[in-house]
Protein backbone atom coordinates (compact mmCIF):
# COMPACT_ATOMS: atom_id res chain seq x y z
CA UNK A 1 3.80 52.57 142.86
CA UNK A 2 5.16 53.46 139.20
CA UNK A 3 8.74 50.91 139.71
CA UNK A 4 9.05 47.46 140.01
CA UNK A 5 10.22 45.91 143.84
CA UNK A 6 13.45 44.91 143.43
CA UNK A 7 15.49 42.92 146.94
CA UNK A 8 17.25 45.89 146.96
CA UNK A 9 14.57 48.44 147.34
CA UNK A 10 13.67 49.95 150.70
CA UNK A 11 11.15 48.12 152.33
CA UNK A 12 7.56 49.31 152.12
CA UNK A 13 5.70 47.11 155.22
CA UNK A 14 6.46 46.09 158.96
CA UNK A 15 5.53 43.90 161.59
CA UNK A 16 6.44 43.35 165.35
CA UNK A 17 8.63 40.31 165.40
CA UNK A 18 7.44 38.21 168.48
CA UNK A 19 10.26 35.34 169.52
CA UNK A 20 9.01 31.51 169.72
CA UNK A 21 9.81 28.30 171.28
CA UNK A 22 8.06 26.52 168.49
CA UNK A 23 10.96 25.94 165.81
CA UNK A 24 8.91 25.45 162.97
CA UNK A 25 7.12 28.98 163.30
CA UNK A 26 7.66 30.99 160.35
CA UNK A 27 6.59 34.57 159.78
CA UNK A 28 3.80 35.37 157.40
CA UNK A 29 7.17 37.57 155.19
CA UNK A 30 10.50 36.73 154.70
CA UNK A 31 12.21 40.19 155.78
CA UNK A 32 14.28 42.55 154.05
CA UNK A 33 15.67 43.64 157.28
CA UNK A 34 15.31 43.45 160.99
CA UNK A 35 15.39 46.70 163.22
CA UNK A 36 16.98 45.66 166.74
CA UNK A 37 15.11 48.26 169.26
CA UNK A 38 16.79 47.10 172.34
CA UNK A 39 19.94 46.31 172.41
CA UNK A 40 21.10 42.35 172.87
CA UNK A 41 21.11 38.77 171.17
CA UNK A 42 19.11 38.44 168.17
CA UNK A 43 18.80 33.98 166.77
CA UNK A 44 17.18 33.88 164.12
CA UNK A 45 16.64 31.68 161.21
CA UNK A 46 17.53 33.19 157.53
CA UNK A 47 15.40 32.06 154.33
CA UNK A 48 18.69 29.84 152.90
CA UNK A 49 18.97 28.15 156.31
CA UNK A 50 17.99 25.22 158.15
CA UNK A 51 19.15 26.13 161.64
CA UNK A 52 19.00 29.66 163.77
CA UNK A 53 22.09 31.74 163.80
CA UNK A 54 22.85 34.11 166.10
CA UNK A 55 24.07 37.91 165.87
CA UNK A 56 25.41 38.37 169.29
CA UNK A 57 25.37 41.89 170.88
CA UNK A 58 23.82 43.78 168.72
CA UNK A 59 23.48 47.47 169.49
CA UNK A 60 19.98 49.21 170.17
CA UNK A 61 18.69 50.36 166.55
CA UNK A 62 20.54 48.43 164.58
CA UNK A 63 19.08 47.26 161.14
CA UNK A 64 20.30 44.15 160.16
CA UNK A 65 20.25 43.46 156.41
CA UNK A 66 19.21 40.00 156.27
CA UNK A 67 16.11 37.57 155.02
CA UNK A 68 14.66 36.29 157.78
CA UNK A 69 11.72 33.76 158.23
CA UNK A 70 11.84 33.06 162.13
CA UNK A 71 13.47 33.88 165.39
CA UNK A 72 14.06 32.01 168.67
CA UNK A 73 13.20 32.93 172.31
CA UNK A 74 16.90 32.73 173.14
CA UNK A 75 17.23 36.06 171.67
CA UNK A 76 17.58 38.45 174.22
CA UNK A 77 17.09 41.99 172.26
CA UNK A 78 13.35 43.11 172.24
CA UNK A 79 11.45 45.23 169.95
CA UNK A 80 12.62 43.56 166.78
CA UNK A 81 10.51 44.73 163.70
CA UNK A 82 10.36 43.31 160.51
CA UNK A 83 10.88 45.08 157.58
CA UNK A 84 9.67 43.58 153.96
């Protein structure tokens, strides 16, 4: 509580990430990184992008360093969390 937040500092919240059809759904926080609790395809959209990317086979607990603001239902790992 006594040090600035910095993008580099650990993250301090979470929230259940919960894949969409709707394209323009964003989340409420751009995340610091995304932990992959079942293993499989995560699309999601970063904060400098316009379109979804996707990380393709990603192993169960994986934490992906990345800014993201959405994710699509074509990803097929489950229990994503966002960290922020």
């Amino acid at each position: 509580s006594q040090f600035t937040t910095m993008l580099d500092s650990p993250a301090s919240s979470a929230f259940a990430i919960v894949p969409t059809a709707n394209a323009n759904a964003e989340f409420v926080h751009v995340t610091r990184y995304v932990y992959v609790g079942m293993a499989g395809n995560v699309t999601i959209k970063l904060a400098g992008d316009s379109a979804h990317q996707t990380f393709y086979n990603v192993p169960q607990g994986t934490v992906l360093p990345i800014r993201a603001i959405a994710i699509s239902n074509t990803s097929t790992a489950n229990a994503l969390i966002g960290l922020y």
